[in-house]
PDB file of N, CA and C in Angstrom:
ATOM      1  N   UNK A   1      -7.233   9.699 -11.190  1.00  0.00           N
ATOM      2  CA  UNK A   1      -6.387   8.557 -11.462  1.00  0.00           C
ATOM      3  C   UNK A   1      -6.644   8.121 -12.904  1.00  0.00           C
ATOM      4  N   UNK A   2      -6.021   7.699 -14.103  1.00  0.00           N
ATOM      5  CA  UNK A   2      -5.578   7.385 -15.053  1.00  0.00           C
ATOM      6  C   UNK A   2      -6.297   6.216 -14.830  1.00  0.00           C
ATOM      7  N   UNK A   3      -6.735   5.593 -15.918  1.00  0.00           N
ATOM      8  CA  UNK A   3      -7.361   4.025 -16.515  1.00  0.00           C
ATOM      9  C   UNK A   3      -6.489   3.343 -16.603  1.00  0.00           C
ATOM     10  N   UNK A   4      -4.767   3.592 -16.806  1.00  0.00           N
ATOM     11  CA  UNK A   4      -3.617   2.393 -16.497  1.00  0.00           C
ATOM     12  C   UNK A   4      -3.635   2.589 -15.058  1.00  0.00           C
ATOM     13  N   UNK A   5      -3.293   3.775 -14.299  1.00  0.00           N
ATOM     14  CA  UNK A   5      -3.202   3.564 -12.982  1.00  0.00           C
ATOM     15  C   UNK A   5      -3.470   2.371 -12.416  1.00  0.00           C
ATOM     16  N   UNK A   6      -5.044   2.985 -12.812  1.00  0.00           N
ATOM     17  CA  UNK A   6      -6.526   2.141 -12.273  1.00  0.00           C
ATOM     18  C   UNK A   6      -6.497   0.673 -12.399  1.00  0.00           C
ATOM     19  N   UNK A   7      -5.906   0.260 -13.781  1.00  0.00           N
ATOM     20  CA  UNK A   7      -5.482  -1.156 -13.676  1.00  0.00           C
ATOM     21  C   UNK A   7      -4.063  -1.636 -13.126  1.00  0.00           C
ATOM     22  N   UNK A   8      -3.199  -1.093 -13.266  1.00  0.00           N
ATOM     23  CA  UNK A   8      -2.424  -1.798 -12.539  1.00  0.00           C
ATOM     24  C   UNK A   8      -2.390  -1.554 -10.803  1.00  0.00           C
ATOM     25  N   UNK A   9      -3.268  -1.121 -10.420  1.00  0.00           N
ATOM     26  CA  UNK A   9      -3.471  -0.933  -8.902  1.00  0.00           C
ATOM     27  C   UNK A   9      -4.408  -2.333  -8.203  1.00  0.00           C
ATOM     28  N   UNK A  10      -5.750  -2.174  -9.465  1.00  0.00           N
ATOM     29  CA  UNK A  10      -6.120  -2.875  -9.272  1.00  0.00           C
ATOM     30  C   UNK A  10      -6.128  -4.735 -10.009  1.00  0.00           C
ATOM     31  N   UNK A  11      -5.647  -5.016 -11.372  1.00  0.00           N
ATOM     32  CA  UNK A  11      -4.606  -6.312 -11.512  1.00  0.00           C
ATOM     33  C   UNK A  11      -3.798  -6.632 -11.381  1.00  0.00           C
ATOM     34  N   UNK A  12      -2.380  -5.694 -10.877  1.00  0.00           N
ATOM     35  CA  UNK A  12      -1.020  -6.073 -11.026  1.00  0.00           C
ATOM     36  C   UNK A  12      -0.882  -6.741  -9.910  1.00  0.00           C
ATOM     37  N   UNK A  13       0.564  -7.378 -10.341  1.00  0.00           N
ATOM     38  CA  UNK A  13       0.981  -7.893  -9.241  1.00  0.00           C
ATOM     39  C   UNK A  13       2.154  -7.410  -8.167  1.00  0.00           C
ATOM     40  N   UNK A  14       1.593  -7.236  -6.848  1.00  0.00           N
ATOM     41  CA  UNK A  14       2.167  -6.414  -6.297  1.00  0.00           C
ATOM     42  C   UNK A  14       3.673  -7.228  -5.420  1.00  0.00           C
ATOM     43  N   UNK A  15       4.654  -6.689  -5.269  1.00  0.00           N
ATOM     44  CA  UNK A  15       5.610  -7.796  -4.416  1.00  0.00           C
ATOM     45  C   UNK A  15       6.661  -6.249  -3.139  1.00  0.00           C
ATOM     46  N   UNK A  16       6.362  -7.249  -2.042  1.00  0.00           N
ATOM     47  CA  UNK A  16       7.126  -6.340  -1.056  1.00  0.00           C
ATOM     48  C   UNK A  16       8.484  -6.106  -1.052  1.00  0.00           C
ATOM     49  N   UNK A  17       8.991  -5.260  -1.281  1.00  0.00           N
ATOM     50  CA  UNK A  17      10.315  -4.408  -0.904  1.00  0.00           C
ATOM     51  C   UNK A  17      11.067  -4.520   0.213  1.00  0.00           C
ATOM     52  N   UNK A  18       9.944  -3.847   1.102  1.00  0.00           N
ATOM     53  CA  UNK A  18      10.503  -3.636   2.588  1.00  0.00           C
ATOM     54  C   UNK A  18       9.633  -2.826   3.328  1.00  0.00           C
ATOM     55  N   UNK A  19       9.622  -2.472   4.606  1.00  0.00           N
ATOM     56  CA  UNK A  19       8.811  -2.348   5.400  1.00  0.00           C
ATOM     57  C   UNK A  19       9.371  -0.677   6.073  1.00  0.00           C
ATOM     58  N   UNK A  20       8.605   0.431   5.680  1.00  0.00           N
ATOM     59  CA  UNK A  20       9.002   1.525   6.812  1.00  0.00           C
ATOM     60  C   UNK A  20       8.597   1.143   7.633  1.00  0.00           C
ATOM     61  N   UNK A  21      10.000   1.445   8.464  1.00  0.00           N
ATOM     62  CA  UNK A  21       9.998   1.161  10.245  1.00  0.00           C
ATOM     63  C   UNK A  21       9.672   2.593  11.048  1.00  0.00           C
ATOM     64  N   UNK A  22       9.624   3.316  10.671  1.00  0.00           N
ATOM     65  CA  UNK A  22       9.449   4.720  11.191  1.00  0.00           C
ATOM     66  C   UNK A  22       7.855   4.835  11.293  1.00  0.00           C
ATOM     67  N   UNK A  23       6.896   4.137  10.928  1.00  0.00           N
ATOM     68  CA  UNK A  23       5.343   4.674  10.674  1.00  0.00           C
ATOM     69  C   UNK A  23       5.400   4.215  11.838  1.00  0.00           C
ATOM     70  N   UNK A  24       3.996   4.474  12.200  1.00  0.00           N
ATOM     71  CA  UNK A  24       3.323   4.341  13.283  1.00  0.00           C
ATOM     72  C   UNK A  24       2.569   3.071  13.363  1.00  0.00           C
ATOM     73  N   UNK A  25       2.155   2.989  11.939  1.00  0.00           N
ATOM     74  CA  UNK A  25       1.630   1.120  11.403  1.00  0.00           C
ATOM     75  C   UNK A  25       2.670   0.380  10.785  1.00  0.00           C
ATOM     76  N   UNK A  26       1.826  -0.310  10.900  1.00  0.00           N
ATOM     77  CA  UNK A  26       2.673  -1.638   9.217  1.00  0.00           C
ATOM     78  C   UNK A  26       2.401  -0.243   8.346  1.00  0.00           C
ATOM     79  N   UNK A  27       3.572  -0.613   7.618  1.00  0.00           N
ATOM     80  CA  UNK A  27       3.711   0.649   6.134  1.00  0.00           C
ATOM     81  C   UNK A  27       4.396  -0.189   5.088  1.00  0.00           C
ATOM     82  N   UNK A  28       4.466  -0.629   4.330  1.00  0.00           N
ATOM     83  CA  UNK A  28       5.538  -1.800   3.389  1.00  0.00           C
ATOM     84  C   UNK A  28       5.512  -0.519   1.935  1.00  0.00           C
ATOM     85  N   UNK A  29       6.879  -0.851   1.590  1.00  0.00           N
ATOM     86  CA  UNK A  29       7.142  -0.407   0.216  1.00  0.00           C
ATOM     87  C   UNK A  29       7.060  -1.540  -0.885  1.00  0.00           C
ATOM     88  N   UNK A  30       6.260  -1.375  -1.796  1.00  0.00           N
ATOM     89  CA  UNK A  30       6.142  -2.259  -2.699  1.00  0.00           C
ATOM     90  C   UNK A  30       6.140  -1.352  -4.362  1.00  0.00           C
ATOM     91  N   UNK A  31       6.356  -2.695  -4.848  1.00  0.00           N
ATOM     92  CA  UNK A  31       6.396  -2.571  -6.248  1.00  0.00           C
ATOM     93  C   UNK A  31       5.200  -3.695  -6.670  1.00  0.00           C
ATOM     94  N   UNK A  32       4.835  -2.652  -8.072  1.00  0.00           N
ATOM     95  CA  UNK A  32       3.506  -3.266  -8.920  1.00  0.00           C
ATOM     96  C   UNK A  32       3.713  -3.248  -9.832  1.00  0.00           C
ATOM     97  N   UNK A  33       3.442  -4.648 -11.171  1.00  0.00           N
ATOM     98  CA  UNK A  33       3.593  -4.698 -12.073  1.00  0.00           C
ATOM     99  C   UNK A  33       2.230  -4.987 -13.074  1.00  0.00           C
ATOM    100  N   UNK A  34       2.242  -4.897 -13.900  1.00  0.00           N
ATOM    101  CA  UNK A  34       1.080  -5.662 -15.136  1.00  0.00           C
ATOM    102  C   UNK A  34       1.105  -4.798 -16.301  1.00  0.00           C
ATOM    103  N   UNK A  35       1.752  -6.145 -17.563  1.00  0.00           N
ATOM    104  CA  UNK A  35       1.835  -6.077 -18.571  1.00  0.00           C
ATOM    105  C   UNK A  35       3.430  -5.069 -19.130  1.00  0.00           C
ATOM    106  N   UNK A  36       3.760  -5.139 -18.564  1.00  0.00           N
ATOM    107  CA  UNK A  36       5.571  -4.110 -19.084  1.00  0.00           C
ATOM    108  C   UNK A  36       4.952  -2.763 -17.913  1.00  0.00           C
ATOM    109  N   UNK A  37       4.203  -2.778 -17.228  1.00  0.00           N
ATOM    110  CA  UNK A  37       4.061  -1.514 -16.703  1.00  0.00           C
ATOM    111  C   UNK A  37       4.049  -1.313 -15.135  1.00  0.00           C
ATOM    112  N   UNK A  38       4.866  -0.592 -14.597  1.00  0.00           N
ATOM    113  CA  UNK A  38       5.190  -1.132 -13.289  1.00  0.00           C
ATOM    114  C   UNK A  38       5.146   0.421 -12.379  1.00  0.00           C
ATOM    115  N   UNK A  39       4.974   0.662 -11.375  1.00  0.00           N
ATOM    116  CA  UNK A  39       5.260   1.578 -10.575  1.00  0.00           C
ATOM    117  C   UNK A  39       5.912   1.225  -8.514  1.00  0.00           C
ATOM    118  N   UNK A  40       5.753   2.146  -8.079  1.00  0.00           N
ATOM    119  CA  UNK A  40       6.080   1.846  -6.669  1.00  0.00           C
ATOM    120  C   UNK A  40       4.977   1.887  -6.146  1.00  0.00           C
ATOM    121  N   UNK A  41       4.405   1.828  -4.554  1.00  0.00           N
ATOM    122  CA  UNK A  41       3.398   2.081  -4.006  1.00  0.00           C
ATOM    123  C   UNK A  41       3.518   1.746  -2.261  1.00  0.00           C
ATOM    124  N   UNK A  42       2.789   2.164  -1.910  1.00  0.00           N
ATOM    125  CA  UNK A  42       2.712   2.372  -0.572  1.00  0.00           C
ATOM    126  C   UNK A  42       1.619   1.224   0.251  1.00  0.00           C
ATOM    127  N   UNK A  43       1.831   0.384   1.105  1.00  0.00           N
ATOM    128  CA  UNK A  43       0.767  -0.479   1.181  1.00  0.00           C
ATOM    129  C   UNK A  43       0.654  -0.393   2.697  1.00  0.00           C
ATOM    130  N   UNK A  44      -0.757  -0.426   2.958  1.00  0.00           N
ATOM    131  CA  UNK A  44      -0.633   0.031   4.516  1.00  0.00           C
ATOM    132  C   UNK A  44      -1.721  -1.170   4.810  1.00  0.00           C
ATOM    133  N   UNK A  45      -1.519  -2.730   5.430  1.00  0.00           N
ATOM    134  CA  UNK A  45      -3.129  -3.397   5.768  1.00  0.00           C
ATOM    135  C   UNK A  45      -3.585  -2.783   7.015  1.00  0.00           C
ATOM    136  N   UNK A  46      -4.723  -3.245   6.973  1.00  0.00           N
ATOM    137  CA  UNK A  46      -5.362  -3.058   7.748  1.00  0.00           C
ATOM    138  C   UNK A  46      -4.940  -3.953   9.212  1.00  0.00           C
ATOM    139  N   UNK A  47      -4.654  -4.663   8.730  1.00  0.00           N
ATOM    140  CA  UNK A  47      -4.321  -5.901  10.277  1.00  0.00           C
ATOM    141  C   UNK A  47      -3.040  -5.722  10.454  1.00  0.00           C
ATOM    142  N   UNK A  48      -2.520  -4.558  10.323  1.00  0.00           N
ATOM    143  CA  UNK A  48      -1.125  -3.498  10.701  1.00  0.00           C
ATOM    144  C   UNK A  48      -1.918  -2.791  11.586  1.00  0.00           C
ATOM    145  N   UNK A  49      -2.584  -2.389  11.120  1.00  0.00           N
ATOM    146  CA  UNK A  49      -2.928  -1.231  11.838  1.00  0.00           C
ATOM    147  C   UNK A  49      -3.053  -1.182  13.573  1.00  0.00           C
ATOM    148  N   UNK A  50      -2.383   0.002  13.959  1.00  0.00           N
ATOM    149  CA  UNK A  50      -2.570   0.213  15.478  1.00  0.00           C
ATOM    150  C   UNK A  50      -2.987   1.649  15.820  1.00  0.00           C
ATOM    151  N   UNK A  51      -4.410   1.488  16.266  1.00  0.00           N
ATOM    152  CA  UNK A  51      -5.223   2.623  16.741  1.00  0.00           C
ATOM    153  C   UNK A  51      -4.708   4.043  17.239  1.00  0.00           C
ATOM    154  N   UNK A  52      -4.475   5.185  16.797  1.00  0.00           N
ATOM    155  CA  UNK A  52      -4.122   6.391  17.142  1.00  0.00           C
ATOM    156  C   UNK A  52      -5.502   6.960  18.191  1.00  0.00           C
ATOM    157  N   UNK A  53      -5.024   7.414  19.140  1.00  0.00           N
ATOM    158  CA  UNK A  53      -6.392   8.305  19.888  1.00  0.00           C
ATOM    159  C   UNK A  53      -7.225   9.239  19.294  1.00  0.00           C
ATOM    160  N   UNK A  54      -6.885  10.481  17.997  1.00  0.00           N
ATOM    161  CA  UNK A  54      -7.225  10.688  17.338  1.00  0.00           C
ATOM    162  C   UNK A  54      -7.506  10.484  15.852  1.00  0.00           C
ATOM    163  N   UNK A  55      -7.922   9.115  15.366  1.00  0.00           N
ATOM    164  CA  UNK A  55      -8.203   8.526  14.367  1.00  0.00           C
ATOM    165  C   UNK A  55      -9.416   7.922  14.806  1.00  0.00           C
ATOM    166  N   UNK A  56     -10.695   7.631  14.095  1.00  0.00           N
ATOM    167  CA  UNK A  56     -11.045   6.288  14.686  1.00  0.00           C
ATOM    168  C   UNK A  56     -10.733   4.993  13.756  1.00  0.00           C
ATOM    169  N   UNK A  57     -11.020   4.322  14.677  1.00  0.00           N
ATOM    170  CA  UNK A  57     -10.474   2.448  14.321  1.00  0.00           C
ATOM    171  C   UNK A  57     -10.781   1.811  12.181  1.00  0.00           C
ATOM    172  N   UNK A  58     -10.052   1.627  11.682  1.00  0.00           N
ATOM    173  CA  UNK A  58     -10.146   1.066  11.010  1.00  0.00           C
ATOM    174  C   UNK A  58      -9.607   2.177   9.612  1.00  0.00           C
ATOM    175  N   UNK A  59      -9.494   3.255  10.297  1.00  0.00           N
ATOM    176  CA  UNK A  59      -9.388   4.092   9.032  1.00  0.00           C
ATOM    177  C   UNK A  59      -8.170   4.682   8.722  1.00  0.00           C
ATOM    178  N   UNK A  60      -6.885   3.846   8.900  1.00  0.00           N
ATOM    179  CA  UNK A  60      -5.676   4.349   9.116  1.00  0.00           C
ATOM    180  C   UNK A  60      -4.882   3.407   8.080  1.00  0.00           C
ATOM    181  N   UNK A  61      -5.552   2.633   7.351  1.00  0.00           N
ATOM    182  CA  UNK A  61      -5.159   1.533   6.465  1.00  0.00           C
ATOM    183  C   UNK A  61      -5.328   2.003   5.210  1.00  0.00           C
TER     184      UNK A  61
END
């Protein structure tokens, strides 16, 4: 990952789109911005999350 990546993943500000309805969790499409620099991204929380039998708990976020 890139040092802009890296910051705008981790300072930007992120705002929701919309929500794939097809996942199996919460899945939201979002957009991230900071400083003129913006990308898309994939946001999955954790308190979406719903346990698969083959996953274990917490790691699907």
């Amino acid at each position: 990952m890139s040092e802009t990546s890296r910051e705008l993943v981790t300072r930007g500000k992120i705002d929701v789109e919309g929500r794939l309805v097809d996942a199996s969790n919460v899945t939201l499409f979002c957009t991230i911005e900071l400083d003129g620099v913006s990308g898309n991204v994939v946001y999955k929380p954790v308190s979406g999350e719903r346990p698969l039998w083959d996953f274990p708990d917490g790691t699907l976020a």
